[in-house]
PDB file of N, CA and C in Angstrom:
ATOM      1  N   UNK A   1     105.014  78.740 -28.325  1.00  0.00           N
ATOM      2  CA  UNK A   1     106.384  78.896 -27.904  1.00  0.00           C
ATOM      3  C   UNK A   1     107.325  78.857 -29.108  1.00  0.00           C
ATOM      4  N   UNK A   2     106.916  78.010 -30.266  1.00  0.00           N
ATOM      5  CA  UNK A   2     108.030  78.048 -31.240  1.00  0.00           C
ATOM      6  C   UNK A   2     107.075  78.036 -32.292  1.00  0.00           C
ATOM      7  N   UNK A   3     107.859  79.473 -33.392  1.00  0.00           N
ATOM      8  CA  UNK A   3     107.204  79.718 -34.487  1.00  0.00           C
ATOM      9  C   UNK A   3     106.532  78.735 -35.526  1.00  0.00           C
ATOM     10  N   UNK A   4     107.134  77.724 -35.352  1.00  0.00           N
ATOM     11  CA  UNK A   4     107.093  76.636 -36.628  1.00  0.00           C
ATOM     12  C   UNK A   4     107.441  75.013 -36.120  1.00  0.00           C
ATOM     13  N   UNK A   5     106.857  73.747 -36.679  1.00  0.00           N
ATOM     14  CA  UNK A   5     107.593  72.787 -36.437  1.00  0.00           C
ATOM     15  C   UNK A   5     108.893  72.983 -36.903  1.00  0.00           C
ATOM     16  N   UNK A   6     109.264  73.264 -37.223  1.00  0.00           N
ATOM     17  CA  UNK A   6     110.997  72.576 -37.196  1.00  0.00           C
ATOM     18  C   UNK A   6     111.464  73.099 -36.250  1.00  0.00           C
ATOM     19  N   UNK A   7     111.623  74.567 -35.667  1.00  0.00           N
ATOM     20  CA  UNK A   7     111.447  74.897 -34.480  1.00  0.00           C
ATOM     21  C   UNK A   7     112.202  74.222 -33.585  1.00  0.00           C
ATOM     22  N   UNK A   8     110.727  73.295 -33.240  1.00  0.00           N
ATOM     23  CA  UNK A   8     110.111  73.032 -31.959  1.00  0.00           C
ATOM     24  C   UNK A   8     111.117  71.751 -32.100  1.00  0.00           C
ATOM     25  N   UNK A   9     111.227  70.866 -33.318  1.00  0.00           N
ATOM     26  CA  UNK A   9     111.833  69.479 -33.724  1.00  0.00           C
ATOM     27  C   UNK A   9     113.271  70.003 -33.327  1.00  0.00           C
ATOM     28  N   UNK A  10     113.641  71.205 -34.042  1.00  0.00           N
ATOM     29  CA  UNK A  10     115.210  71.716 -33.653  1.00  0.00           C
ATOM     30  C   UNK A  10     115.854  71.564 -31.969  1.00  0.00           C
ATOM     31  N   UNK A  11     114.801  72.373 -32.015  1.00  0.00           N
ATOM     32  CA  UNK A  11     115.308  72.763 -30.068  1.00  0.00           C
ATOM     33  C   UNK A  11     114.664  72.551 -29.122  1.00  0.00           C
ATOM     34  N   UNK A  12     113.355  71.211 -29.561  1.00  0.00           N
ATOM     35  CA  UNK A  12     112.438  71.122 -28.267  1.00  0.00           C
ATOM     36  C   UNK A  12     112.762  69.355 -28.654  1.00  0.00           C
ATOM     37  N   UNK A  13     111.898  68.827 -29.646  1.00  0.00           N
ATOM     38  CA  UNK A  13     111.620  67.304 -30.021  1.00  0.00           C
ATOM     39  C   UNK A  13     113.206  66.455 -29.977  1.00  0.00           C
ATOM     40  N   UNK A  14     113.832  67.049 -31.017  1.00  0.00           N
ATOM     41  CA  UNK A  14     115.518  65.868 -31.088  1.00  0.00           C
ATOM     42  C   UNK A  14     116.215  65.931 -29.829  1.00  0.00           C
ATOM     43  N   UNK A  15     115.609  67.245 -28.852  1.00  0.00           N
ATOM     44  CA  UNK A  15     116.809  67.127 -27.822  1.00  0.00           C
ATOM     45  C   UNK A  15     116.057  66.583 -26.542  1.00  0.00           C
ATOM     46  N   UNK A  16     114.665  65.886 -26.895  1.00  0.00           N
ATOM     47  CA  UNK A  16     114.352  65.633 -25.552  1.00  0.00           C
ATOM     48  C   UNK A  16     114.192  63.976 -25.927  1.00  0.00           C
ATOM     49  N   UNK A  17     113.801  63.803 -26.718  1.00  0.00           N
ATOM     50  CA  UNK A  17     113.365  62.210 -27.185  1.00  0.00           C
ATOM     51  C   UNK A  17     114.479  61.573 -27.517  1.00  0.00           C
ATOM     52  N   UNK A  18     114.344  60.767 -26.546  1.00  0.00           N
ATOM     53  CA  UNK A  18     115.915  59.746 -27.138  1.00  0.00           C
ATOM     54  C   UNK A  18     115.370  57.745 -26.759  1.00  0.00           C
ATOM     55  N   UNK A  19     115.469  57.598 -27.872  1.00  0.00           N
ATOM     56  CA  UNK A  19     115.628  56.137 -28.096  1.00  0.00           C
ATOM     57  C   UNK A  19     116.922  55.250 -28.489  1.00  0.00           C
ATOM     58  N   UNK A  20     116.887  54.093 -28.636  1.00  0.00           N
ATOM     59  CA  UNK A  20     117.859  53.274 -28.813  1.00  0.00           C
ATOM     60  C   UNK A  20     117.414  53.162 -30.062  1.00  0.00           C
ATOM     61  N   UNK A  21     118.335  53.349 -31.360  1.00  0.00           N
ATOM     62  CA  UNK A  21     118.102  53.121 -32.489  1.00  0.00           C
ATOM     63  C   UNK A  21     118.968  51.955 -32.801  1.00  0.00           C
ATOM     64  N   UNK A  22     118.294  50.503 -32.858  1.00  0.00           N
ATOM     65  CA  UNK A  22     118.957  49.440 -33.007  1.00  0.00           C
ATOM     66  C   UNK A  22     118.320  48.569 -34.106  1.00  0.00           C
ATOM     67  N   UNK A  23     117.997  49.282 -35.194  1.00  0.00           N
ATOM     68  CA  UNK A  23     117.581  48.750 -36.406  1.00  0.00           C
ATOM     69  C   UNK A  23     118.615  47.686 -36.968  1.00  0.00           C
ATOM     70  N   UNK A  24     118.242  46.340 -37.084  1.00  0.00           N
ATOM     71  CA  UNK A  24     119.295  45.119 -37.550  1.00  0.00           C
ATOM     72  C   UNK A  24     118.231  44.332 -38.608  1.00  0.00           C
ATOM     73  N   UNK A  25     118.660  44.584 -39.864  1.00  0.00           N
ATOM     74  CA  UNK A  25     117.444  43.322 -40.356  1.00  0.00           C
ATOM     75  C   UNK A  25     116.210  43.821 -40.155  1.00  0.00           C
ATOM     76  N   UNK A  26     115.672  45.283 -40.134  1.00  0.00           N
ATOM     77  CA  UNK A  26     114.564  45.504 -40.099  1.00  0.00           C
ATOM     78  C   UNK A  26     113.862  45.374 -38.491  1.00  0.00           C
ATOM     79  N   UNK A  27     114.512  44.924 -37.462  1.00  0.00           N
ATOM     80  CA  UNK A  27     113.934  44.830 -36.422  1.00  0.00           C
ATOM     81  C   UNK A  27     114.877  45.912 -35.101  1.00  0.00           C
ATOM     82  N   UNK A  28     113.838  46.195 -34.260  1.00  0.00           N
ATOM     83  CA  UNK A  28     114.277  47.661 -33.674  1.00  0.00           C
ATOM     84  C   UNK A  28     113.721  48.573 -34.178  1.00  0.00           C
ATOM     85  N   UNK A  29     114.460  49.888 -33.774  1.00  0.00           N
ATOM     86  CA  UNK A  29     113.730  51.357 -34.013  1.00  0.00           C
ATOM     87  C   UNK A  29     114.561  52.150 -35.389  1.00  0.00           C
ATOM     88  N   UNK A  30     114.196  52.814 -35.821  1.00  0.00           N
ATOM     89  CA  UNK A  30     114.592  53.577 -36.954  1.00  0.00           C
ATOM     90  C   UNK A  30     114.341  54.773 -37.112  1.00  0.00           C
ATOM     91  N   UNK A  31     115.020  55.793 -37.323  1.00  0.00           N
ATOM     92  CA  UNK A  31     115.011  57.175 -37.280  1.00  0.00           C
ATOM     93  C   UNK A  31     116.252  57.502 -39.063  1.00  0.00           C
ATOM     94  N   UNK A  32     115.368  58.452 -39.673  1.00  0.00           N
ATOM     95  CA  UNK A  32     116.349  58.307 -40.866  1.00  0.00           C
ATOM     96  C   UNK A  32     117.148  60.175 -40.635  1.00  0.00           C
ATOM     97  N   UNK A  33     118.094  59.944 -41.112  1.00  0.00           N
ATOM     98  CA  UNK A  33     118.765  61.299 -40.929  1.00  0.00           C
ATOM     99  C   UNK A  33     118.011  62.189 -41.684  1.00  0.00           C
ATOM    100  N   UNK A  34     117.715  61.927 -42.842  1.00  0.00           N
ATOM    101  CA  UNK A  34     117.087  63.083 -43.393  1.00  0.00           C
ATOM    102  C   UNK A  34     115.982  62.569 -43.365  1.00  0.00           C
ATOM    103  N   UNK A  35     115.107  63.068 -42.176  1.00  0.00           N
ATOM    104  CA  UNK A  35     113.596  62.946 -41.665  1.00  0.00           C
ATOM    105  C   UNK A  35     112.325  63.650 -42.684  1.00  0.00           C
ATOM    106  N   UNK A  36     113.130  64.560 -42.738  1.00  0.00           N
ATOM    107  CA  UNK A  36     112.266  65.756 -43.634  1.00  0.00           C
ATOM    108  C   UNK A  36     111.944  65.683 -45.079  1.00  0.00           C
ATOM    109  N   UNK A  37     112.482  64.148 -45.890  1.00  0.00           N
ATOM    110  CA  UNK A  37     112.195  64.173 -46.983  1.00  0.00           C
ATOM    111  C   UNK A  37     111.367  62.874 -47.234  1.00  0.00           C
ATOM    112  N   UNK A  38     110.598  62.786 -45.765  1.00  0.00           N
ATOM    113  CA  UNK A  38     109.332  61.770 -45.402  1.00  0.00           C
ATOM    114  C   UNK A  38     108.465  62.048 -45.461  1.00  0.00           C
ATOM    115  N   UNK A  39     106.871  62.518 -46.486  1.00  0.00           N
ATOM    116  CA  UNK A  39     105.927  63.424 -46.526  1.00  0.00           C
ATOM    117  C   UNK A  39     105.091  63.134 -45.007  1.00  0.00           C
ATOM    118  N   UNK A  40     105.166  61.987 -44.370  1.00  0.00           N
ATOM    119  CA  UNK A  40     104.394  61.330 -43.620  1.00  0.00           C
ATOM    120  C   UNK A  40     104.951  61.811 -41.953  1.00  0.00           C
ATOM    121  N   UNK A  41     106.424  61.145 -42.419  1.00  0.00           N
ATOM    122  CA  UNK A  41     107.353  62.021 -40.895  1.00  0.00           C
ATOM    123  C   UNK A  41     106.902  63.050 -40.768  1.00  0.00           C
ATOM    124  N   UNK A  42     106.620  64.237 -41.563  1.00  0.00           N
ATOM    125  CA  UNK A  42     106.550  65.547 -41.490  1.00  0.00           C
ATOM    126  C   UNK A  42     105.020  65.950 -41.010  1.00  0.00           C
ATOM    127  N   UNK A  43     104.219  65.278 -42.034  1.00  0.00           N
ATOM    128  CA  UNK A  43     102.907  65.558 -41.135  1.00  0.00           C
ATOM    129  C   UNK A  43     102.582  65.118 -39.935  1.00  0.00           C
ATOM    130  N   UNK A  44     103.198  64.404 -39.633  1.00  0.00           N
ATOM    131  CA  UNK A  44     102.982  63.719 -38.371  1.00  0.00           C
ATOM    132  C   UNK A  44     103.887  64.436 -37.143  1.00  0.00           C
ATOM    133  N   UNK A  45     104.644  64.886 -37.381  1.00  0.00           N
ATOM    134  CA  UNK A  45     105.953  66.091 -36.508  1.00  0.00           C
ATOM    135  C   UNK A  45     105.000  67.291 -36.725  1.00  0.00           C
ATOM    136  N   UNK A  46     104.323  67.467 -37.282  1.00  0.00           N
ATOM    137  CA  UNK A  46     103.504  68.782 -37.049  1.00  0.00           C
ATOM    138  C   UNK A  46     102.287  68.864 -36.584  1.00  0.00           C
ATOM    139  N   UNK A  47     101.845  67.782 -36.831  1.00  0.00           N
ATOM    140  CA  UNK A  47     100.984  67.282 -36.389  1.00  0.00           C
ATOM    141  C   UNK A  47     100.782  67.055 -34.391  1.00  0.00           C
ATOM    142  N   UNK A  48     101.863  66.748 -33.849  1.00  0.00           N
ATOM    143  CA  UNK A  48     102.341  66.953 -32.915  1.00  0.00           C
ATOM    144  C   UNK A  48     103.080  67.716 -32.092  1.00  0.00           C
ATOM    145  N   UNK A  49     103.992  68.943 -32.994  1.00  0.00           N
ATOM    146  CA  UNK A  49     104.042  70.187 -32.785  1.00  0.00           C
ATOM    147  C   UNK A  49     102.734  71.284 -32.352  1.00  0.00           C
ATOM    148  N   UNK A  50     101.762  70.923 -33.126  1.00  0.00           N
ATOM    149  CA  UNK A  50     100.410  71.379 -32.863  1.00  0.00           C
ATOM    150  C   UNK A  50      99.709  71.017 -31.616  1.00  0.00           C
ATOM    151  N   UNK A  51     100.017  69.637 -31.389  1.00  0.00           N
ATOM    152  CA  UNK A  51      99.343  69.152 -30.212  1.00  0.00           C
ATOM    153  C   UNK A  51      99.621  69.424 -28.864  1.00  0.00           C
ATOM    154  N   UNK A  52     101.112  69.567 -28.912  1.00  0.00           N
ATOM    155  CA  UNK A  52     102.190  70.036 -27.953  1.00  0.00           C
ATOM    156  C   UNK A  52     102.181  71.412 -27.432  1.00  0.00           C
ATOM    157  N   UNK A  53     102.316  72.256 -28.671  1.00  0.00           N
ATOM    158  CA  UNK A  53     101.892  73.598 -28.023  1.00  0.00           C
ATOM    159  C   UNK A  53     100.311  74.025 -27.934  1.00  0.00           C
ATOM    160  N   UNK A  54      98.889  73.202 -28.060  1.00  0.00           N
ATOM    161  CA  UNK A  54      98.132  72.846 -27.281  1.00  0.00           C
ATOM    162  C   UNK A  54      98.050  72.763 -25.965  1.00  0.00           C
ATOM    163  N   UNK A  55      99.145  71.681 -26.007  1.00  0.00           N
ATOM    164  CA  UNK A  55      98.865  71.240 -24.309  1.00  0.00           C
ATOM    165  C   UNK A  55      99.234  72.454 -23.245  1.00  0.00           C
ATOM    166  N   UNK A  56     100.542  72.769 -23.833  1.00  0.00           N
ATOM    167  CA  UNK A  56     101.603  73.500 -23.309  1.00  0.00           C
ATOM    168  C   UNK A  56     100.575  75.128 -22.897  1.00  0.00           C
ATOM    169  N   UNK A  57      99.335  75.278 -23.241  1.00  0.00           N
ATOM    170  CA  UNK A  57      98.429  76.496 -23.468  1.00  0.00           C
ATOM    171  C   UNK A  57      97.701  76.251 -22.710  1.00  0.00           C
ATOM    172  N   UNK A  58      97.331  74.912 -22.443  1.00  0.00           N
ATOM    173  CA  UNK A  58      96.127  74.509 -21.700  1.00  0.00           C
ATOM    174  C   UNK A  58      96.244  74.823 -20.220  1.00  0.00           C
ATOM    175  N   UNK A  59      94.632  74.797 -19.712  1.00  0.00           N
ATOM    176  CA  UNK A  59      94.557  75.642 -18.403  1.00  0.00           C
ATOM    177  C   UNK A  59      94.743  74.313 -17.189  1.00  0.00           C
ATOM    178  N   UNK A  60      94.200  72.880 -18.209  1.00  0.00           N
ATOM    179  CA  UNK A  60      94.278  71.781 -17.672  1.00  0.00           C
ATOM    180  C   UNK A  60      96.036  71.756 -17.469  1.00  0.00           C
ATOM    181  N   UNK A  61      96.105  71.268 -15.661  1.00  0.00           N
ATOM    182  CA  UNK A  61      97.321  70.673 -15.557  1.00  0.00           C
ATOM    183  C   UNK A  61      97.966  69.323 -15.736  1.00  0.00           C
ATOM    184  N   UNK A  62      97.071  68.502 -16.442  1.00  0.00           N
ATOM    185  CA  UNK A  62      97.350  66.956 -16.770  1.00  0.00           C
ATOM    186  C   UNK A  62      97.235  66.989 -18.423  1.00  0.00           C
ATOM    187  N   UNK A  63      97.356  68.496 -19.034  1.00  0.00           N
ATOM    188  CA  UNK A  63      97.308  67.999 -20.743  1.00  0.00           C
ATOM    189  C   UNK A  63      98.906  67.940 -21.460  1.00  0.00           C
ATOM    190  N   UNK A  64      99.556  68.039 -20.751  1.00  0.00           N
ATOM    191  CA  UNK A  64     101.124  67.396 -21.219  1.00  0.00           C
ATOM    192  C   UNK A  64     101.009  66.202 -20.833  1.00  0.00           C
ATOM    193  N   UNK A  65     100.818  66.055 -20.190  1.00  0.00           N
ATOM    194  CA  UNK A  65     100.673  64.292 -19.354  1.00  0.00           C
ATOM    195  C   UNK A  65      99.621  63.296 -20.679  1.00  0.00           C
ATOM    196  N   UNK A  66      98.730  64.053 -21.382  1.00  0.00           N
ATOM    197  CA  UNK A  66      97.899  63.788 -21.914  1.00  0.00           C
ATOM    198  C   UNK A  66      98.949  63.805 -23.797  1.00  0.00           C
ATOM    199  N   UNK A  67      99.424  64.884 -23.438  1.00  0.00           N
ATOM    200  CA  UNK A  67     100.300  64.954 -25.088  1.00  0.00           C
ATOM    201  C   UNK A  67     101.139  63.349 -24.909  1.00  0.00           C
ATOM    202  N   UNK A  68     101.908  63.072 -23.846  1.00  0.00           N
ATOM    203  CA  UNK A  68     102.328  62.153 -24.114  1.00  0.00           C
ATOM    204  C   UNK A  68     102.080  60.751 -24.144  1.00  0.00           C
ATOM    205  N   UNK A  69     101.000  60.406 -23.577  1.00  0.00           N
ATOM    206  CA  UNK A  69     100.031  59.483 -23.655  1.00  0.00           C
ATOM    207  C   UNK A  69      99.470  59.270 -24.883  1.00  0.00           C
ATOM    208  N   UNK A  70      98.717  59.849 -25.299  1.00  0.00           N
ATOM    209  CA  UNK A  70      97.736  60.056 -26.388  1.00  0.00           C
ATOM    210  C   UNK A  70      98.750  60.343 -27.551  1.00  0.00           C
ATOM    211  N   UNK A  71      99.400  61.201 -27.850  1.00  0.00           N
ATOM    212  CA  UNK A  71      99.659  62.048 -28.989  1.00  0.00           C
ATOM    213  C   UNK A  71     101.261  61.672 -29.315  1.00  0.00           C
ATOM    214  N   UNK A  72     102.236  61.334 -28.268  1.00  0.00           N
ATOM    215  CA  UNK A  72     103.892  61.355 -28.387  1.00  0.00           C
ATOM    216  C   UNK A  72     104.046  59.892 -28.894  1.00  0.00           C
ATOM    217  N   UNK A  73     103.456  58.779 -27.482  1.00  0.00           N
ATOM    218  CA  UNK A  73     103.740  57.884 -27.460  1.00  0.00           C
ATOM    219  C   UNK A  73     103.084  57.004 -28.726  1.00  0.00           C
ATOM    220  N   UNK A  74     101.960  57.407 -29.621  1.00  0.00           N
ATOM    221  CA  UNK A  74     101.029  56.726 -30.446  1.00  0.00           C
ATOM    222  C   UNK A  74     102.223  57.167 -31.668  1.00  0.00           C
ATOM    223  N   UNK A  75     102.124  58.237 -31.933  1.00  0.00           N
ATOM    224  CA  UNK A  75     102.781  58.668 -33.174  1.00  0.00           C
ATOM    225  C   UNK A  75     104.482  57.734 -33.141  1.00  0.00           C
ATOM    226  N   UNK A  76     105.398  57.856 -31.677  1.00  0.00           N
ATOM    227  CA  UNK A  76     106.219  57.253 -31.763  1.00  0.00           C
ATOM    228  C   UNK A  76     106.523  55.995 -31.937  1.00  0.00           C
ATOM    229  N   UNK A  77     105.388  55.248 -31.864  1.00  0.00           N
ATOM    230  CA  UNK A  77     105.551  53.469 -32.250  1.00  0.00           C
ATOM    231  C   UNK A  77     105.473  53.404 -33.895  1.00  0.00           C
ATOM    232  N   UNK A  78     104.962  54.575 -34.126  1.00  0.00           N
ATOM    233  CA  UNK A  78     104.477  54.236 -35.655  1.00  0.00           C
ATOM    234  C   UNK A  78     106.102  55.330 -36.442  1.00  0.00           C
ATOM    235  N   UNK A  79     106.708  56.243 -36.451  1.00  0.00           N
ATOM    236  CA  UNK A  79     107.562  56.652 -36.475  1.00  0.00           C
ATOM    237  C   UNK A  79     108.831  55.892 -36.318  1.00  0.00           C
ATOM    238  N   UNK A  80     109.527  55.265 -35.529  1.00  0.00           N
ATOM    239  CA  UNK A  80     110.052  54.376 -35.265  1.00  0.00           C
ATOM    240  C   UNK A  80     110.031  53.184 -35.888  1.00  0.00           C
ATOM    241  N   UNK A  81     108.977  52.371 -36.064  1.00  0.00           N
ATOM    242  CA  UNK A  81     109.214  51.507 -36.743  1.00  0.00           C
ATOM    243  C   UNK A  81     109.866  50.687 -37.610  1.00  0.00           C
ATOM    244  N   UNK A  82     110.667  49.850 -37.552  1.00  0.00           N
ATOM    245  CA  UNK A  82     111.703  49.322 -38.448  1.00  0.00           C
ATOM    246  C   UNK A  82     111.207  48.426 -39.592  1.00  0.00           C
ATOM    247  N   UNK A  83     109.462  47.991 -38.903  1.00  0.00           N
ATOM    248  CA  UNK A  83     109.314  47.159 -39.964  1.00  0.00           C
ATOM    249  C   UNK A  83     108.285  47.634 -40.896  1.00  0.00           C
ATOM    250  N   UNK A  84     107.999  48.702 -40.344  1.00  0.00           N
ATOM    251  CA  UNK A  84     106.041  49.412 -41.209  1.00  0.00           C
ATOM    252  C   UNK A  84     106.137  50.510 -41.101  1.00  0.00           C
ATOM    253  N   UNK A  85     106.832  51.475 -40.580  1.00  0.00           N
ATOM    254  CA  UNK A  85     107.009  52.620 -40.064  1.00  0.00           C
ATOM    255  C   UNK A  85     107.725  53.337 -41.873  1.00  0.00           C
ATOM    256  N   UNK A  86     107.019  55.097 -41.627  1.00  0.00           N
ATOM    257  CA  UNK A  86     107.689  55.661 -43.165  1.00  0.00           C
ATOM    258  C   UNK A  86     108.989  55.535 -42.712  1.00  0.00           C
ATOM    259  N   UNK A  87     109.759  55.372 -42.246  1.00  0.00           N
ATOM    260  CA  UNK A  87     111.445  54.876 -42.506  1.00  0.00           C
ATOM    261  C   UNK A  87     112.018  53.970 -42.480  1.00  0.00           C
ATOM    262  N   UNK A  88     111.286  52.768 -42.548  1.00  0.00           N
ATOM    263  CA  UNK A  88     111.430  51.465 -42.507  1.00  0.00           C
ATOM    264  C   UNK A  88     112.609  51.165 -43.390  1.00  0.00           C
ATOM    265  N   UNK A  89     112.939  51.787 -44.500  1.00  0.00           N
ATOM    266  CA  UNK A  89     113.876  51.266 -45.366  1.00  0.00           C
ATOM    267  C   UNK A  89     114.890  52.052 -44.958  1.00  0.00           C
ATOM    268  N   UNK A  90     115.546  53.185 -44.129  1.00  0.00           N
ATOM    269  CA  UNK A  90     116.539  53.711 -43.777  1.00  0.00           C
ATOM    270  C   UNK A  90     116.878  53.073 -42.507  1.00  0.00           C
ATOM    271  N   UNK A  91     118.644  53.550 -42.017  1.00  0.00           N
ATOM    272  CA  UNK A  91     118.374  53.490 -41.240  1.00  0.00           C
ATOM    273  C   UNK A  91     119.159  54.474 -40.144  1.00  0.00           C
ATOM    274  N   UNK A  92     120.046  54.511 -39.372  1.00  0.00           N
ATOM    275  CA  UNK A  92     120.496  56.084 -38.660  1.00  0.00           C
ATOM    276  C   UNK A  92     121.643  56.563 -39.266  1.00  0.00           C
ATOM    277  N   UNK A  93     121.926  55.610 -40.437  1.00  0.00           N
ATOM    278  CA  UNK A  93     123.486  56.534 -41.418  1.00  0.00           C
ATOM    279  C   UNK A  93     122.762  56.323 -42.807  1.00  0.00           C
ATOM    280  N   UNK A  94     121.991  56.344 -43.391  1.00  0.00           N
ATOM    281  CA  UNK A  94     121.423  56.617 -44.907  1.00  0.00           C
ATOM    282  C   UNK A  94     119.881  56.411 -44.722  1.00  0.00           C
ATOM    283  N   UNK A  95     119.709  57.672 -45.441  1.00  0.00           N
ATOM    284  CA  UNK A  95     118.007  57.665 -46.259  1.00  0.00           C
ATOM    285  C   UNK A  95     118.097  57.082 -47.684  1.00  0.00           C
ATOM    286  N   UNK A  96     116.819  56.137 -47.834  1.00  0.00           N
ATOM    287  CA  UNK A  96     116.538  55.829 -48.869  1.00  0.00           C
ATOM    288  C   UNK A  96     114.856  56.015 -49.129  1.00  0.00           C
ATOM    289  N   UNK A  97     115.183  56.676 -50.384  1.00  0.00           N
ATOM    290  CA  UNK A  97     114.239  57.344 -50.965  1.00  0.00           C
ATOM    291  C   UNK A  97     112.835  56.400 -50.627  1.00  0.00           C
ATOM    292  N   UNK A  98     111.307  57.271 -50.158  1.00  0.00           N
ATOM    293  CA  UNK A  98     110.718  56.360 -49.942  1.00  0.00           C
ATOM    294  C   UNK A  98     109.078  55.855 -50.694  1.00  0.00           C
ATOM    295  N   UNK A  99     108.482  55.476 -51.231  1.00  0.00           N
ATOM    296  CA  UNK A  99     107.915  54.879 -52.055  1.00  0.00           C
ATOM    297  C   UNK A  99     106.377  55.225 -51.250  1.00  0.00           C
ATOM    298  N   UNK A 100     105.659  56.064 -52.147  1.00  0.00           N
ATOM    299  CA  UNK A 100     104.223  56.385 -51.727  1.00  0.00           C
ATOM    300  C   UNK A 100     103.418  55.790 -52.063  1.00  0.00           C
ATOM    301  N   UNK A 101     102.815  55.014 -51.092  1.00  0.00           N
ATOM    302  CA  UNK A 101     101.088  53.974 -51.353  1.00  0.00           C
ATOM    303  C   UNK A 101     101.340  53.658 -52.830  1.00  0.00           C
ATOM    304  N   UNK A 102     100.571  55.206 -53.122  1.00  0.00           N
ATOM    305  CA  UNK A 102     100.149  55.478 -54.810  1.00  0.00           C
ATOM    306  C   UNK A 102     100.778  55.024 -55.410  1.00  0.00           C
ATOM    307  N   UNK A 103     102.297  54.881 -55.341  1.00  0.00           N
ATOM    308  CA  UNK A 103     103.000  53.877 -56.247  1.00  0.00           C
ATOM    309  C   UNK A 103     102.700  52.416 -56.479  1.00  0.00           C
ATOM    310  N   UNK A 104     101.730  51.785 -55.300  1.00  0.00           N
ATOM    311  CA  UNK A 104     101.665  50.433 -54.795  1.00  0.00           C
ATOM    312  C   UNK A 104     100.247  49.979 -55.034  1.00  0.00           C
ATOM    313  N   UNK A 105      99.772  50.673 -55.761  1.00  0.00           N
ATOM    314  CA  UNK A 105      98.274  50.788 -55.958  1.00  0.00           C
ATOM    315  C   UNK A 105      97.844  50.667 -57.120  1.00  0.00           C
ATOM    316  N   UNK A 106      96.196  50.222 -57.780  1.00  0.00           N
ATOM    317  CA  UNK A 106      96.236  50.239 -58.671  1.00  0.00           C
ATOM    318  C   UNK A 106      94.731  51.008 -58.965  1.00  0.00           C
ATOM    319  N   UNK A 107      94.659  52.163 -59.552  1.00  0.00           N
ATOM    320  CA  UNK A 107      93.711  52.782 -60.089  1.00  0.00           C
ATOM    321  C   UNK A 107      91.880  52.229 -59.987  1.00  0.00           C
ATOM    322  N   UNK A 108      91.616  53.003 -59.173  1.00  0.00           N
ATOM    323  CA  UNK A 108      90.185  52.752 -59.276  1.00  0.00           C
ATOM    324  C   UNK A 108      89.532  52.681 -60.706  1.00  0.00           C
ATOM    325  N   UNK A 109      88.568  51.801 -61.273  1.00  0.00           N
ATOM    326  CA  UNK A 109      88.249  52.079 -62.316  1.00  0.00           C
ATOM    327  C   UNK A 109      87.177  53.109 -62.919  1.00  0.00           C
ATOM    328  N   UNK A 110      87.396  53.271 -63.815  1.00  0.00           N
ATOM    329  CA  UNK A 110      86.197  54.679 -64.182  1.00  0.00           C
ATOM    330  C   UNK A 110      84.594  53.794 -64.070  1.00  0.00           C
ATOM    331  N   UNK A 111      83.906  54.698 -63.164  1.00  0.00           N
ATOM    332  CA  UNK A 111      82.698  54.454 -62.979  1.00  0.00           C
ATOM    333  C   UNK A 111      82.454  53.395 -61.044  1.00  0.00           C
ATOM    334  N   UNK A 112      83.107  53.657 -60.733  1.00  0.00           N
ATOM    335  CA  UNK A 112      83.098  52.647 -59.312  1.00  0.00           C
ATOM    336  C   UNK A 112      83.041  53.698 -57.832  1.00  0.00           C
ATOM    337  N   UNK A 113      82.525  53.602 -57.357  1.00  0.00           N
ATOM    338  CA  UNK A 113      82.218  54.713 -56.548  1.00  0.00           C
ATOM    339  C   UNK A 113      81.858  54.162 -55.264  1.00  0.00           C
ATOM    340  N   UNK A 114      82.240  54.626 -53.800  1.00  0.00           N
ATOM    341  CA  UNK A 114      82.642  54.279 -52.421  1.00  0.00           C
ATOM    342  C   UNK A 114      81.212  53.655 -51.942  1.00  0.00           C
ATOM    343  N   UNK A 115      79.851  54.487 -52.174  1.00  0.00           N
ATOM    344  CA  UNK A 115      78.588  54.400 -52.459  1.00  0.00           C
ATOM    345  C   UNK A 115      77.896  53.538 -52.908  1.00  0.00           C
ATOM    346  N   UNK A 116      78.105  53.403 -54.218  1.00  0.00           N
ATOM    347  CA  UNK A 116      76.791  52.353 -54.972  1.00  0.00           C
ATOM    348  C   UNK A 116      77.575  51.151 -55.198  1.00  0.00           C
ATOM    349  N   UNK A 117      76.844  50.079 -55.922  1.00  0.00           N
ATOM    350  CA  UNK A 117      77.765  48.824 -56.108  1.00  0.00           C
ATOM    351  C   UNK A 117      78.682  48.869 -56.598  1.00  0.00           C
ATOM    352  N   UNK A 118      79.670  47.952 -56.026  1.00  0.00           N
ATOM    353  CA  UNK A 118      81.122  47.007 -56.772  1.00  0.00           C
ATOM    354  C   UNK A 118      80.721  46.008 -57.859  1.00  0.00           C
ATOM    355  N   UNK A 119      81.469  45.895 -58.570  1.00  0.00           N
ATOM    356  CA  UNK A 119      81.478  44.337 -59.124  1.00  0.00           C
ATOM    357  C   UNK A 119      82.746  43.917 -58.534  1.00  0.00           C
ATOM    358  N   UNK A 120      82.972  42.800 -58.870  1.00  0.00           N
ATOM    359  CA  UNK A 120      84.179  42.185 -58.020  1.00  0.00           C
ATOM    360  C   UNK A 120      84.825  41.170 -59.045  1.00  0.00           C
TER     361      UNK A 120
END
């Protein structure tokens, strides 16, 4: 039905999903205005764009019922999130820039592999 996620986010997702965005102190829901400069928001909005017009194809008459069960409602606890969620640090009047794992991490060392032994 719609060429592309943003699309679907334009004129299907922002105008049907509505929450109480009552982020105080990190607690409540959070939605950042500029969504799109969330690598994670985004895969995950397409990710569900995909799933959606899935359902929306399907011959089954319980797989919308199933998008939102499975696929709307899972992604939206984690989306939302005020305290763990990728927008945790914004909140519905400013984005702040947001900080990838990899920044938070520290380099596997050369020679250590998922497979054979650790040292520790």
């Amino acid at each position: 039905m719609y060429d592309d996620m943003n699309e679907w986010f334009e004129l299907w997702f922002s105008q049907t999903i509505t929450r109480r965005l009552t982020s105080v102190n990190g607690r409540g829901l959070v939605w950042c205005p500029q969504w799109w400069r969330h690598n994670e928001v985004v895969l995950r909005l397409d990710s569900l764009w995909r799933a959606w017009e899935g359902a929306r194809m399907s011959d089954d008459p319980s797989a919308m019922s199933g998008w939102w069960i499975y696929h709307a409602d899972s992604h939206l606890r984690v989306l939302l999130d005020s305290q763990a969620g990728p927008m945790f640090r914004c909140s519905k009047d400013e984005h702040v820039k947001p900080e990838a794992l990899a920044h938070q991490v520290v380099c596997v060392p050369p020679g250590w592999t998922s497979s054979g032994s650790r040292s520790r």
